[in-house]
N, C-alpha and C. Protein backbone atom coordinates (compact mmCIF):
# COMPACT_ATOMS: atom_id res chain seq x y z
N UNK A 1 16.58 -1.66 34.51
CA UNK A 1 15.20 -2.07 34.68
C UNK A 1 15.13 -3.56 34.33
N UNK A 2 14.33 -3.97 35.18
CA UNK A 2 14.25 -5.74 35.03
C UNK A 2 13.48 -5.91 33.55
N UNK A 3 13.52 -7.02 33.09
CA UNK A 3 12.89 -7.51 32.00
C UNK A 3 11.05 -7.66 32.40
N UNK A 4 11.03 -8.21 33.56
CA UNK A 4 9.57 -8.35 33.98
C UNK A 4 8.90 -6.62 33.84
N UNK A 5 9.55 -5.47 34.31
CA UNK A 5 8.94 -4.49 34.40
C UNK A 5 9.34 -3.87 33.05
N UNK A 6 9.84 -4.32 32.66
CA UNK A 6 10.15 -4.02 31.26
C UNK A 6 8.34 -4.22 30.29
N UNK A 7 8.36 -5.44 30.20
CA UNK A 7 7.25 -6.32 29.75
C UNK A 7 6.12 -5.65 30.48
N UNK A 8 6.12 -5.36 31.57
CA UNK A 8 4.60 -4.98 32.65
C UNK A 8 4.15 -2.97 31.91
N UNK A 9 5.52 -2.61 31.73
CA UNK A 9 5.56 -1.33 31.19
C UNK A 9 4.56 -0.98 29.37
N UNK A 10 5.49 -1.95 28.84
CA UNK A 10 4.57 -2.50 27.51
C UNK A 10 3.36 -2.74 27.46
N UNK A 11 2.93 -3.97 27.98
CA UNK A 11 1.68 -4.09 28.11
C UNK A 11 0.62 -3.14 28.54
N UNK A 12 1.14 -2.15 29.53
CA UNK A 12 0.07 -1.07 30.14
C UNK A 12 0.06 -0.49 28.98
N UNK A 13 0.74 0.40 28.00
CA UNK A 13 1.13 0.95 27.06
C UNK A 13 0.15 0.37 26.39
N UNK A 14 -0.22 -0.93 25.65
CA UNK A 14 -0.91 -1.36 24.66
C UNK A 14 -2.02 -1.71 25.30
N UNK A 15 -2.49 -1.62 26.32
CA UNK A 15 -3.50 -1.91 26.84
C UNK A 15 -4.67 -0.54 27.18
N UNK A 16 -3.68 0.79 27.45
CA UNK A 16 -4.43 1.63 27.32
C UNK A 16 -4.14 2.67 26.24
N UNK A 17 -3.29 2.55 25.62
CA UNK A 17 -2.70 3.31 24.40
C UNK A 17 -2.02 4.08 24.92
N UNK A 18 -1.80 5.34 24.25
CA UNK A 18 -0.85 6.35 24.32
C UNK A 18 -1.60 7.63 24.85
N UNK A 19 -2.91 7.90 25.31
CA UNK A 19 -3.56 8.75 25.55
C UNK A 19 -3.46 9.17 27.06
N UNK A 20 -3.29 10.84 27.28
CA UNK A 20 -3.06 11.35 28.40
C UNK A 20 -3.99 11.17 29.73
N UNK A 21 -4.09 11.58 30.65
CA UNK A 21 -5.06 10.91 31.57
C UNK A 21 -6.73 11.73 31.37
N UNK A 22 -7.37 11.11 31.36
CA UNK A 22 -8.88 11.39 30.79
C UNK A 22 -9.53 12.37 31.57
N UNK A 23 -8.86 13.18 32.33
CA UNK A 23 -9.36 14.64 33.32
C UNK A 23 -8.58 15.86 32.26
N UNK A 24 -7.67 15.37 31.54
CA UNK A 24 -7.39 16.43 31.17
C UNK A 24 -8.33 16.61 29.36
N UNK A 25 -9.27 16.06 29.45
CA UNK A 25 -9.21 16.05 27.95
C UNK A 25 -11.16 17.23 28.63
N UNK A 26 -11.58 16.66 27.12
CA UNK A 26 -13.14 17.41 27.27
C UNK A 26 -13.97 16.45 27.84
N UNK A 27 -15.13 17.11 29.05
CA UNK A 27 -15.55 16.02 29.78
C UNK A 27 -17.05 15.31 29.30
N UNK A 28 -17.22 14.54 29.86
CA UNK A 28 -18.66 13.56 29.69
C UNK A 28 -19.58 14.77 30.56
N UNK A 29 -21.05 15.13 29.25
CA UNK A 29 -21.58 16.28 29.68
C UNK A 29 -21.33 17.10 29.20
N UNK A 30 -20.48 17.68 28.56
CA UNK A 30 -19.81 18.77 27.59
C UNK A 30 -20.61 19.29 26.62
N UNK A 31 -20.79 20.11 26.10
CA UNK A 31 -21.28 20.59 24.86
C UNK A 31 -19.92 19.73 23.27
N UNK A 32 -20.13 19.44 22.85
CA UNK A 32 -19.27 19.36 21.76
C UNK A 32 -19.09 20.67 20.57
N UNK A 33 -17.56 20.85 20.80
CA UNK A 33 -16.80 21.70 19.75
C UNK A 33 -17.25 22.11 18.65
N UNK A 34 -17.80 22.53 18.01
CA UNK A 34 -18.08 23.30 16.45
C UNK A 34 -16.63 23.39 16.41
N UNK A 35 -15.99 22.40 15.22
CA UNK A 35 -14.77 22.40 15.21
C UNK A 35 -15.38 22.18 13.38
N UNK A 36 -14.44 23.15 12.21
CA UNK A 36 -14.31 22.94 11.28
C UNK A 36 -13.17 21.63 10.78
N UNK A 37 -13.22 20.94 10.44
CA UNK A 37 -12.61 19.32 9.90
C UNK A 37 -12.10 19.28 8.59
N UNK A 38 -10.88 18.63 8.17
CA UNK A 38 -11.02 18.28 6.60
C UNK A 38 -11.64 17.28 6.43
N UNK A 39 -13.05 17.05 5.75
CA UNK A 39 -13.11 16.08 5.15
C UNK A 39 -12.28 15.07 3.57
N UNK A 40 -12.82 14.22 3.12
CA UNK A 40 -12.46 13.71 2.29
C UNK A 40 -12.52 14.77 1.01
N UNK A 41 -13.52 15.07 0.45
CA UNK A 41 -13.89 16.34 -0.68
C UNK A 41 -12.92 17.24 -0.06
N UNK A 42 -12.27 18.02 0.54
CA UNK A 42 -11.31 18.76 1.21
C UNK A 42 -9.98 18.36 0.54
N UNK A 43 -9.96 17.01 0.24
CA UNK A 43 -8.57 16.78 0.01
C UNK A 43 -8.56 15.98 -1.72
N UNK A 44 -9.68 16.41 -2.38
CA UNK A 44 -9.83 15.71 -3.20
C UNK A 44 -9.93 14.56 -3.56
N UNK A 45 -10.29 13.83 -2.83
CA UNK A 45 -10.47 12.15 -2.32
C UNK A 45 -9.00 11.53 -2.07
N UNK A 46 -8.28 12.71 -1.72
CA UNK A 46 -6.79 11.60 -1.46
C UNK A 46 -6.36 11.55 0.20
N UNK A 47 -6.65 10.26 0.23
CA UNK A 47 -6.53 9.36 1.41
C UNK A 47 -5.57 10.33 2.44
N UNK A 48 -4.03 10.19 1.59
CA UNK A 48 -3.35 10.38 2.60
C UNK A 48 -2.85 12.05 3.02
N UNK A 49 -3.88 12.80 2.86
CA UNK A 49 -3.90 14.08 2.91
C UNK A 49 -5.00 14.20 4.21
N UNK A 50 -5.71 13.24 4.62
CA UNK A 50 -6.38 13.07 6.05
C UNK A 50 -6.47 12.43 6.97
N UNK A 51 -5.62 11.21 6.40
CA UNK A 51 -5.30 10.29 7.33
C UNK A 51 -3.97 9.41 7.51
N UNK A 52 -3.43 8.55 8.63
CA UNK A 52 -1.70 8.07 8.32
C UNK A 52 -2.53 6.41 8.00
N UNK A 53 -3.93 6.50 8.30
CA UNK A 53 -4.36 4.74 8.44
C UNK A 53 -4.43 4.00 7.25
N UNK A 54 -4.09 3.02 7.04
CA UNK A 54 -3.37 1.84 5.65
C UNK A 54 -4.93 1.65 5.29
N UNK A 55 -5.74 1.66 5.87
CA UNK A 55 -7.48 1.29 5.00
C UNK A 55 -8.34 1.79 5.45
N UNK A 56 -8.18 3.28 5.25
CA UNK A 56 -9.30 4.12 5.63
C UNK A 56 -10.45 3.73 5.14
N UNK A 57 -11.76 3.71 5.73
CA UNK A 57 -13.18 3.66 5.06
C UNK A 57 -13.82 5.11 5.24
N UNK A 58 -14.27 5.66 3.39
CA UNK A 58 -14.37 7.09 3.41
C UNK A 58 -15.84 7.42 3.84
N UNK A 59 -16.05 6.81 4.61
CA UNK A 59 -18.02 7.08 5.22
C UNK A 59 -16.99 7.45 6.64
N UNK A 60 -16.10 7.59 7.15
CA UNK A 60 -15.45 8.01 8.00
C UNK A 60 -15.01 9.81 8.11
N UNK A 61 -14.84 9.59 6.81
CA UNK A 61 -14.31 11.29 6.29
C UNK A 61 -15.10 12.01 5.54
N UNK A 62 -16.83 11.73 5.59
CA UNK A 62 -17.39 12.50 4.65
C UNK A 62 -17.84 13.72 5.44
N UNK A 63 -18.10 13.96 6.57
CA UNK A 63 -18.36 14.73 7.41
C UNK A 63 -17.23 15.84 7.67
N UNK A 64 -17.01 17.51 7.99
CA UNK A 64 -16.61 17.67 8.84
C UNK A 64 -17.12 17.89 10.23
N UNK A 65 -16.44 17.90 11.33
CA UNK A 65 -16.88 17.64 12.62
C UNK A 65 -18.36 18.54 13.01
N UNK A 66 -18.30 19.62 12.75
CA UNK A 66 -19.36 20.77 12.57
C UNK A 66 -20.37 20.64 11.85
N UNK A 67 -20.35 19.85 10.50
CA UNK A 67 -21.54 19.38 10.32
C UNK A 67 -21.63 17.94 10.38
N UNK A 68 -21.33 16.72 10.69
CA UNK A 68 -21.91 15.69 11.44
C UNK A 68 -22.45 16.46 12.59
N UNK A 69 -22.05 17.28 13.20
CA UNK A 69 -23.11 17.75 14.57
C UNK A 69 -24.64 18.01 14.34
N UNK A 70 -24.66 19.20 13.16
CA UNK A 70 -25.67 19.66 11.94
C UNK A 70 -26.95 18.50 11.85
N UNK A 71 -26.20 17.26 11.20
CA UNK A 71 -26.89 16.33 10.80
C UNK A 71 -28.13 15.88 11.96
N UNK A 72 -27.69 15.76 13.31
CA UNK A 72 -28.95 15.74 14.92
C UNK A 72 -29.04 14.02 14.75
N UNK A 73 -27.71 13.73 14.26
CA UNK A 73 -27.23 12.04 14.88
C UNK A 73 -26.62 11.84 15.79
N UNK A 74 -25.92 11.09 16.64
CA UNK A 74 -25.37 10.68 17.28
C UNK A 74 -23.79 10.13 16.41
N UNK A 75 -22.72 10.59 17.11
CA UNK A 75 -21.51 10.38 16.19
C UNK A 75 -20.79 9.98 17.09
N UNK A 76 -19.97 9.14 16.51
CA UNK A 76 -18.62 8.03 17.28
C UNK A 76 -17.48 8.67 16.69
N UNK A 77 -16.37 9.62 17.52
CA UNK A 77 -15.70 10.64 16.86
C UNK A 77 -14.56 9.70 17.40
N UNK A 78 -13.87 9.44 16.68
CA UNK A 78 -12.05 8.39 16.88
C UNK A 78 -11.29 9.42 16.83
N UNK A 79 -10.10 9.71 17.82
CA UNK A 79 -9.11 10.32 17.93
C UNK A 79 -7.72 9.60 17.73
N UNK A 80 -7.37 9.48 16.14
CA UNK A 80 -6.16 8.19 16.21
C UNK A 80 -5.14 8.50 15.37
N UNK A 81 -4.17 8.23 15.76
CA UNK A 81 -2.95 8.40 14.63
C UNK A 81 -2.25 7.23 14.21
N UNK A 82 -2.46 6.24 13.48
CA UNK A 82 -2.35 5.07 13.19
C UNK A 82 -0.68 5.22 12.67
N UNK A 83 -0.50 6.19 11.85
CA UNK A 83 0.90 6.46 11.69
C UNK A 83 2.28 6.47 12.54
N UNK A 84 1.42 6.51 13.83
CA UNK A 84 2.39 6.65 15.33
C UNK A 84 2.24 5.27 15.91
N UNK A 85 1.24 5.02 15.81
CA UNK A 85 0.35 4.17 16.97
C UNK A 85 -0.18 2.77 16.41
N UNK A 86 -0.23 1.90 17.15
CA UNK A 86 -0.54 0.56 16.57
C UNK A 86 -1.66 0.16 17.28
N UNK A 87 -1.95 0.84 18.16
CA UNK A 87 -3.42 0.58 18.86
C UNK A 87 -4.48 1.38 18.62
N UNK A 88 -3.73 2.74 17.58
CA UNK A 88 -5.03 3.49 17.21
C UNK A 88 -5.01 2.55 15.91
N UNK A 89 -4.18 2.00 14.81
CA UNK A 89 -4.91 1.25 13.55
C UNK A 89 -5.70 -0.08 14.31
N UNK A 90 -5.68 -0.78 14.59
CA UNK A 90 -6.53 -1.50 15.63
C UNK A 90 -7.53 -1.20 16.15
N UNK A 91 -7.75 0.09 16.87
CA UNK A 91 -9.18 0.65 17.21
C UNK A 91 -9.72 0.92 15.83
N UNK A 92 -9.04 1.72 14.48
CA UNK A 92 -9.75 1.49 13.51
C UNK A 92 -10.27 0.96 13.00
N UNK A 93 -9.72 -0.47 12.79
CA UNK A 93 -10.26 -1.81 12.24
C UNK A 93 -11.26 -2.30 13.05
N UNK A 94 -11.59 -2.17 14.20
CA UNK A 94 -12.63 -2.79 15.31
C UNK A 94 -13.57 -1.46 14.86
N UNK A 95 -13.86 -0.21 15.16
CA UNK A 95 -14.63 0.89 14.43
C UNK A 95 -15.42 0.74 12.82
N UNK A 96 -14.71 0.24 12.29
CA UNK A 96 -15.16 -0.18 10.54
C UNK A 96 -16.58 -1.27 10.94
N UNK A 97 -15.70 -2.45 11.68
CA UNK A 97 -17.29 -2.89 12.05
C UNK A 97 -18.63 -2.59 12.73
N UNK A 98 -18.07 -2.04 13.47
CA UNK A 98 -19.14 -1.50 14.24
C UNK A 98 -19.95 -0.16 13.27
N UNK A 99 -19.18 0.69 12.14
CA UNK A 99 -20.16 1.38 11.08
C UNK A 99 -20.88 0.62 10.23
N UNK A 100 -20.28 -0.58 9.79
CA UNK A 100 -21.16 -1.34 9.62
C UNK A 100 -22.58 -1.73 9.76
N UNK A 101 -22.35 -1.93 11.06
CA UNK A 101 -23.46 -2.34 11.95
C UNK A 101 -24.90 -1.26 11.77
N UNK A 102 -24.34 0.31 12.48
CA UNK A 102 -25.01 1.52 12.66
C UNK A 102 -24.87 2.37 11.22
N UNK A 103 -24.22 2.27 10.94
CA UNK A 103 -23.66 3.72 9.71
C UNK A 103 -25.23 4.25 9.09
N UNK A 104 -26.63 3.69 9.53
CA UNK A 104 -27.60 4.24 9.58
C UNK A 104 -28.39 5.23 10.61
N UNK A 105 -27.95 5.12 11.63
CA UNK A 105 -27.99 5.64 12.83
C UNK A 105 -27.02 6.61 13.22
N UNK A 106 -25.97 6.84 12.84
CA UNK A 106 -24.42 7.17 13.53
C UNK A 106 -23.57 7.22 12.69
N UNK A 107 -23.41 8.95 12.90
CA UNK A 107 -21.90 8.75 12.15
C UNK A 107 -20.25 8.93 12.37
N UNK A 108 -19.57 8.13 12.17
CA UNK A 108 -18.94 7.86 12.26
C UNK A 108 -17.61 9.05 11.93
N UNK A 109 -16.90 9.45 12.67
CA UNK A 109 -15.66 10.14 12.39
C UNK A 109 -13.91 9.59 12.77
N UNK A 110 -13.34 10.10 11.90
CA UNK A 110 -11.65 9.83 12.50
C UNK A 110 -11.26 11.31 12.25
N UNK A 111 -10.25 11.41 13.42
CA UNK A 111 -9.56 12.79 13.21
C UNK A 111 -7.84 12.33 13.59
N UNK A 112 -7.38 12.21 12.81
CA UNK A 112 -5.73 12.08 12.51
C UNK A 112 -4.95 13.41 13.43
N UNK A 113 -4.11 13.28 13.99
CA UNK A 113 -3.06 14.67 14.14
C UNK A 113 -2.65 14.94 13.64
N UNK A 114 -2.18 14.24 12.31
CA UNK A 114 -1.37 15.21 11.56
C UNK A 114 -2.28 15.77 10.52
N UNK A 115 -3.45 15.45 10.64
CA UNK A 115 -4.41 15.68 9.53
C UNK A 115 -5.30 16.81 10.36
N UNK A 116 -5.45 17.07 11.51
CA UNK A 116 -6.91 17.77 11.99
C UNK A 116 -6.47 18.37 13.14
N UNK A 117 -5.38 18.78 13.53
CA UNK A 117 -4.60 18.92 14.91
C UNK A 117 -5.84 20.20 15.71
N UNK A 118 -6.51 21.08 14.89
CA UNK A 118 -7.55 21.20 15.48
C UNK A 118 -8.70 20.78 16.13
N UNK A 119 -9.10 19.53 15.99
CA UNK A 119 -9.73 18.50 16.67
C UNK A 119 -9.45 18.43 18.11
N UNK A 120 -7.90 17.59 17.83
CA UNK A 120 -7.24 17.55 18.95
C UNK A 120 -7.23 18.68 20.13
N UNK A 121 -6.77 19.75 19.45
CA UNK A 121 -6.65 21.09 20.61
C UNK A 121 -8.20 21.22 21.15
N UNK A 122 -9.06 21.28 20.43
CA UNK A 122 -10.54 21.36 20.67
C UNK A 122 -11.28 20.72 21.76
N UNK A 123 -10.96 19.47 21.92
CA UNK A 123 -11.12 18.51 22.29
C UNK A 123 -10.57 17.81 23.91
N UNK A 124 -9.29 18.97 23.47
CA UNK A 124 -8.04 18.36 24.57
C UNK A 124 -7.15 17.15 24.74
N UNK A 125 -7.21 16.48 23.58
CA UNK A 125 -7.08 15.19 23.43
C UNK A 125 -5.57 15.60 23.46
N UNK A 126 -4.39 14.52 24.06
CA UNK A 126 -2.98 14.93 24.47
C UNK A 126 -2.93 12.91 24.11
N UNK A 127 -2.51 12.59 22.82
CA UNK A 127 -1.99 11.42 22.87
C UNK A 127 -3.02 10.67 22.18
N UNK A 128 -3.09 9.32 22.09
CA UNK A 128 -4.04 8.85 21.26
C UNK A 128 -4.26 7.60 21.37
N UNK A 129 -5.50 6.47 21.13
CA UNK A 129 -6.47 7.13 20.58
C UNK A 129 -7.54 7.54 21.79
N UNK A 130 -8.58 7.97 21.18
CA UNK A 130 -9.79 8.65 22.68
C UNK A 130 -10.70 8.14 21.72
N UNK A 131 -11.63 8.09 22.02
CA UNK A 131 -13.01 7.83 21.69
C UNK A 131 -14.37 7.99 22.30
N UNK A 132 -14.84 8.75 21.56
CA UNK A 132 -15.53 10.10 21.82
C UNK A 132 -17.55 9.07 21.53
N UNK A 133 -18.41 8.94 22.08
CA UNK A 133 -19.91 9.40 21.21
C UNK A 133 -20.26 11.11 21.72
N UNK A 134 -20.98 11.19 20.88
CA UNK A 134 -21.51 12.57 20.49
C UNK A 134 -22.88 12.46 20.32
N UNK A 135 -24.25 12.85 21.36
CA UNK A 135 -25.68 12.17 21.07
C UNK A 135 -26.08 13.64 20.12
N UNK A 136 -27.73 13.11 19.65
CA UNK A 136 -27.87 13.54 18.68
C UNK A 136 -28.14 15.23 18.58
N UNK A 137 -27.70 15.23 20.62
CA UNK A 137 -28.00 17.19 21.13
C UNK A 137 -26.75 17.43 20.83
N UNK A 138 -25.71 17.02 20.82
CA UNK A 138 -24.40 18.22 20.48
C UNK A 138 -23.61 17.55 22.00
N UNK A 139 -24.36 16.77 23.15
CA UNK A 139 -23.59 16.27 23.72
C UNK A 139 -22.59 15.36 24.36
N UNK A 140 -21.63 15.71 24.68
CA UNK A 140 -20.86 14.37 24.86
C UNK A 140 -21.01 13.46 26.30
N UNK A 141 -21.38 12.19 25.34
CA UNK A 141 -21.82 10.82 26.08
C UNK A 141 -21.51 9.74 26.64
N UNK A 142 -20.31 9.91 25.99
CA UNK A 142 -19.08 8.51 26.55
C UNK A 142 -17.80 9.04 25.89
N UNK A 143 -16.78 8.85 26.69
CA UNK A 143 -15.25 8.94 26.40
C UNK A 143 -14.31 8.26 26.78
N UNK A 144 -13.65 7.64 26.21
CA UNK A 144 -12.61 6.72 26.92
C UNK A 144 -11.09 7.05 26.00
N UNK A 145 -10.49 6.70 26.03
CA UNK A 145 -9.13 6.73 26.04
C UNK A 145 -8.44 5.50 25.71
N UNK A 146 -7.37 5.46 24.94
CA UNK A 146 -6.49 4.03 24.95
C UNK A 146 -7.63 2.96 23.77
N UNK A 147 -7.06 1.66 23.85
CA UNK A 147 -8.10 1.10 23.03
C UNK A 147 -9.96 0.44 24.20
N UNK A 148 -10.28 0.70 23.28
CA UNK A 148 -11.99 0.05 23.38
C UNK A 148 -12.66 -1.17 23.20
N UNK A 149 -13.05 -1.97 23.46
CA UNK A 149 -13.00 -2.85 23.10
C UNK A 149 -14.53 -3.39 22.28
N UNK A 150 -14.77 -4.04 21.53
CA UNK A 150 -15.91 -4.01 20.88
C UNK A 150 -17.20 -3.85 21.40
N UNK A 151 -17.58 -5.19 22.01
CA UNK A 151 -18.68 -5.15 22.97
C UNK A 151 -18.65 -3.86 23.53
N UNK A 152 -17.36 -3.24 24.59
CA UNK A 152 -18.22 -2.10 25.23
C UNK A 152 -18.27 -0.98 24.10
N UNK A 153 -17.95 -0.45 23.14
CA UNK A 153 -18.27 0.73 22.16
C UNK A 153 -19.56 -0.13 21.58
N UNK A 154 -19.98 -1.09 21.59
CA UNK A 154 -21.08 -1.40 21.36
C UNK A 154 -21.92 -0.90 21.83
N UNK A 155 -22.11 -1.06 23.16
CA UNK A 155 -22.86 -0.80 24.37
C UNK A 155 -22.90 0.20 24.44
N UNK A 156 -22.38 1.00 24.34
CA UNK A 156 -22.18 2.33 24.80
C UNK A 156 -23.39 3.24 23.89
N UNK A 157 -22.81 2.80 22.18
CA UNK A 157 -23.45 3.66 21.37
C UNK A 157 -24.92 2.90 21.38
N UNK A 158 -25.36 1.95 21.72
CA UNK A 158 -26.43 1.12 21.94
C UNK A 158 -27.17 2.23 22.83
N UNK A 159 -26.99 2.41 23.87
CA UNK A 159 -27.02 3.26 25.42
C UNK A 159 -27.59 4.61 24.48
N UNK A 160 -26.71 5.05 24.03
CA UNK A 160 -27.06 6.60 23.54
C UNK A 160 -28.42 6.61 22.73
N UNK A 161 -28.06 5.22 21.62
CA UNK A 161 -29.27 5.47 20.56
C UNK A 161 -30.52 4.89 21.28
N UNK A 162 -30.54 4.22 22.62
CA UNK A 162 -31.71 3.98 23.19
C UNK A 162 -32.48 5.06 24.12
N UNK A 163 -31.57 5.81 24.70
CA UNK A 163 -32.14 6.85 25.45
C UNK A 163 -32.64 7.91 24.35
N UNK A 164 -32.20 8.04 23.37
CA UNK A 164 -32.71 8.90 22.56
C UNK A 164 -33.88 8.67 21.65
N UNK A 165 -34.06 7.57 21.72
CA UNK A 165 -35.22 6.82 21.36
C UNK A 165 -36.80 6.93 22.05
N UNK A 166 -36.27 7.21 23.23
CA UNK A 166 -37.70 7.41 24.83
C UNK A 166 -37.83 8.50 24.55
């Protein structure tokens, strides 16, 4: 293999991550999963019993998936294994800001594979990361795959919390 397609191979790779093709996962329109989660209290506040990511923020893990649904917010559910993946710790670090921003409005989830592999099966998620909103009915609103980029997960969850607003 040439060096150019070598390099062209890579880049697609980090450009859309490691995630399988987005027909096979759960679709836009969906009901969302009643999926039981470990949260943080689950693991006794130890980090690495829920997650592989080097700076988890625990307003990420206070929820499990079933009740952030409960709550009748709108939730930004991350599908990432930072332990594997260098574009899911990256989508993490771009996610932290953006809870920032909302973490009044929206809550925020990560579900690890080696931490929640029920998620994953739930979900259909085959690879990582995906990124999920969840409006404040239980349905799913936007999904993408691979990394995200700020502005549009901006937009997106902007989109949800405005229609739900009318």
């Amino acid at each position: 293999m040439s060096l150019n397609k070598v390099f062209f191979a890579f880049l697609f790779l980090i450009l859309v991550g490691c995630g399988a093709a987005p027909e096979n996962s759960l679709q836009v329109g969906s009901s969302a999963p009643q999926v039981k989660t470990k949260t943080l209290a689950d693991v006794d506040g130890d980090f690495s019993r829920i997650t592989s990511y080097r700076y988890p923020d625990e307003r990420m893990y206070q929820y499990s998936l079933d009740e952030a649904l409960a709550q009748g917010k709108p939730i930004v559910l991350e599908f990432a294994t930072p332990g594997h993946c260098t574009v899911c710790d990256k989508q993490l670090q771009m996610l932290k800001g953006l809870l920032a921003k909302y973490e009044d409005d929206v809550i925020f989830l990560h579900m690890d594979q080696y931490q929640n592999p029920e998620a994953f099966k739930a979900f259909k998620v085959m690879g990582d990361p995906w990124t999920y909103i969840i409006d404040a009915g239980q349905m799913v609103r936007y999904k993408q795959s691979g990394r995200v980029l700020y502005g549009e997960l901006d937009y997106a969850i902007n989109k949800v919390l405005t229609s739900e607003a009318s």
